[in-house]
Protein backbone atom coordinates (compact mmCIF):
# COMPACT_ATOMS: atom_id res chain seq x y z
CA UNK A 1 -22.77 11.03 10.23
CA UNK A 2 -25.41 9.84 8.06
CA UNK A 3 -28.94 9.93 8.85
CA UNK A 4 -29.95 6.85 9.06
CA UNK A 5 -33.84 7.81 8.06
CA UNK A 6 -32.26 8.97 5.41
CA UNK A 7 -31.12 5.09 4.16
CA UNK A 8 -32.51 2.51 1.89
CA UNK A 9 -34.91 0.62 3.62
CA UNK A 10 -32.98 -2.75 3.01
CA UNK A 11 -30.16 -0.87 4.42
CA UNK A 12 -31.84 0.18 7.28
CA UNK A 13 -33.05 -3.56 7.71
CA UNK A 14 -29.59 -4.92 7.83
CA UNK A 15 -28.15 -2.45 10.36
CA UNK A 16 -31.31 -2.79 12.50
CA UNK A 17 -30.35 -6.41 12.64
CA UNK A 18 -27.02 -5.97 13.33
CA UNK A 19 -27.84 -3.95 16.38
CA UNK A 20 -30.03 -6.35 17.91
CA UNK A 21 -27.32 -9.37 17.24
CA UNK A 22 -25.56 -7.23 19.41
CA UNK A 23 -27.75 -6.68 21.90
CA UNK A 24 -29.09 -9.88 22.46
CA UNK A 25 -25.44 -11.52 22.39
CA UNK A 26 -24.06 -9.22 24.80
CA UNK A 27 -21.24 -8.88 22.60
CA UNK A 28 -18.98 -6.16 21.44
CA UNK A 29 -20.00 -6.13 17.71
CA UNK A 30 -23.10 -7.17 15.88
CA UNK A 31 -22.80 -7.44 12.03
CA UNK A 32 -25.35 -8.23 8.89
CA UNK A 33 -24.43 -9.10 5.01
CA UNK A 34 -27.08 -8.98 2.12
CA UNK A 35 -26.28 -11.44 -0.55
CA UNK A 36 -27.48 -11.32 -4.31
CA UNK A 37 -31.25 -12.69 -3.74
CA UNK A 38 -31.67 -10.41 -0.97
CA UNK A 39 -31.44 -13.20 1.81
CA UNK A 40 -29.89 -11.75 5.22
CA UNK A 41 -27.15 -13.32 7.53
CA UNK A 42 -27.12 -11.66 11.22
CA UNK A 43 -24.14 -12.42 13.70
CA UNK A 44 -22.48 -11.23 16.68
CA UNK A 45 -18.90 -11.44 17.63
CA UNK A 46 -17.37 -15.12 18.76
CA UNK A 47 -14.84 -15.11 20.86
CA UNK A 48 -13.89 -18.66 22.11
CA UNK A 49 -10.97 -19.93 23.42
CA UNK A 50 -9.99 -21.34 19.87
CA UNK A 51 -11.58 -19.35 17.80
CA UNK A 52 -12.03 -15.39 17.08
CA UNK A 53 -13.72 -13.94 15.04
CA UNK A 54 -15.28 -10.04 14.64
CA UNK A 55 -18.94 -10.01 13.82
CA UNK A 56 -18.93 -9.26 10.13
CA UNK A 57 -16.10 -12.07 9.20
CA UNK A 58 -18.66 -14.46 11.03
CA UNK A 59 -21.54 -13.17 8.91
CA UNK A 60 -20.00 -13.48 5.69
CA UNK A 61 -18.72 -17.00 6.97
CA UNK A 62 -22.30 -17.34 7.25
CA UNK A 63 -22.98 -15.99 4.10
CA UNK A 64 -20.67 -18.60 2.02
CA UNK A 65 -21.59 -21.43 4.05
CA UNK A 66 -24.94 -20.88 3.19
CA UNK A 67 -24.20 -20.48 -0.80
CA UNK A 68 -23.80 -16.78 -1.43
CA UNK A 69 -22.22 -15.80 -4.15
CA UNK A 70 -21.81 -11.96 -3.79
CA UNK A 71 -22.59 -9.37 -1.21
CA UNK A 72 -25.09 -6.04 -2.10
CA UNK A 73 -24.23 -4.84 1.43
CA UNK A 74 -22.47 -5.06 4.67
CA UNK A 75 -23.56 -3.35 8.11
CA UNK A 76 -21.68 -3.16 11.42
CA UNK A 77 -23.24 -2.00 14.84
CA UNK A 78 -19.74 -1.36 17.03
CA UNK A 79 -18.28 1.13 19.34
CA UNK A 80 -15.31 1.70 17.18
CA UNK A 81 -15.16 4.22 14.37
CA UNK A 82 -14.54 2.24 11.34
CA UNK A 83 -14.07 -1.81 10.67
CA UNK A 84 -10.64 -3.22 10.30
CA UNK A 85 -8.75 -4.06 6.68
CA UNK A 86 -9.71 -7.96 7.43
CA UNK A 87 -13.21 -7.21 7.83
CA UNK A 88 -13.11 -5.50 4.29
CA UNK A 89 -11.07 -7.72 3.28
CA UNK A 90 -13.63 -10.72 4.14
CA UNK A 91 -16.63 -8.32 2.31
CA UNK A 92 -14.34 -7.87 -0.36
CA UNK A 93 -13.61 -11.17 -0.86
CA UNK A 94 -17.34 -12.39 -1.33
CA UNK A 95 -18.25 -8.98 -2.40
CA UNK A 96 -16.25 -6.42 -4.80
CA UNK A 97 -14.58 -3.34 -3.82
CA UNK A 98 -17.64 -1.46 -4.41
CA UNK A 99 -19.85 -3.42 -2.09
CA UNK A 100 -21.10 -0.46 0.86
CA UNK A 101 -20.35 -1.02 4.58
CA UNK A 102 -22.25 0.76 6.59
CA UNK A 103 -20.12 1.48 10.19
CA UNK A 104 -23.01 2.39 12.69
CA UNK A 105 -22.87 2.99 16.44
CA UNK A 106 -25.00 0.81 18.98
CA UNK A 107 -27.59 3.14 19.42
CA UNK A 108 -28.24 2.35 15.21
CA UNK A 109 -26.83 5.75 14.30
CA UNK A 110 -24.97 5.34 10.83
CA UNK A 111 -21.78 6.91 11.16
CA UNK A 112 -20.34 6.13 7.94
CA UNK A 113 -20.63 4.43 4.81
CA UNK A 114 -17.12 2.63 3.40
CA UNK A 115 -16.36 0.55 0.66
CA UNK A 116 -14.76 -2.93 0.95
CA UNK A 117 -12.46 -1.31 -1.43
């Protein structure tokens, strides 16, 4: 577990948003990207009918739509222990293996740090 006082305070900002996506959404997941100026995309998990997607896929989607180019860092706020290969896969693909993914629980608690790697 990683102390989450302990974190940059850009990191910190990202997972705190995450969190509240959650919250607010009522969903399962809430996720937040950082892209190469430093601008922040927040989502939650979207789970239509037709459409599925976890909450850090729909933040990078958000991410690219809006003209990122790379990722400095990924956060997660979900009830499961670690993110699945297609959500690294999704970081990795707008990021680099090296980009950090921070894996917190909903209370904000940072569990872990991955790579997209």
């Amino acid at each position: 577990m990683t102390d989450s006082s302990a974190l940059d305070p850009e990191d910190r900002k990202i997972v705190t948003l995450a969190r509240s996506a959650r919250a607010r959404n009522g969903v399962p997941e809430g996720a937040a990207v950082r892209d190469e100026t430093g601008r922040t995309y927040v989502a939650g998990t979207v789970a239509l009918d037709s459409l599925k997607l976890s909450a850090l896929r729909t933040a990078v989607a958000m991410a690219v739509a809006s003209g990122a180019t790379s990722l400095e860092a990924a956060a997660v706020v979900t009830e499961a222990e670690t993110v699945s290969e297609e959500d690294r896969a999704a970081v990795r693909d707008l990021g680099s293996g090296e980009t950090p993914l921070l894996v917190a629980g909903p209370d904000g608690t940072v569990r872990t740090t991955v790579t997209a790697g």
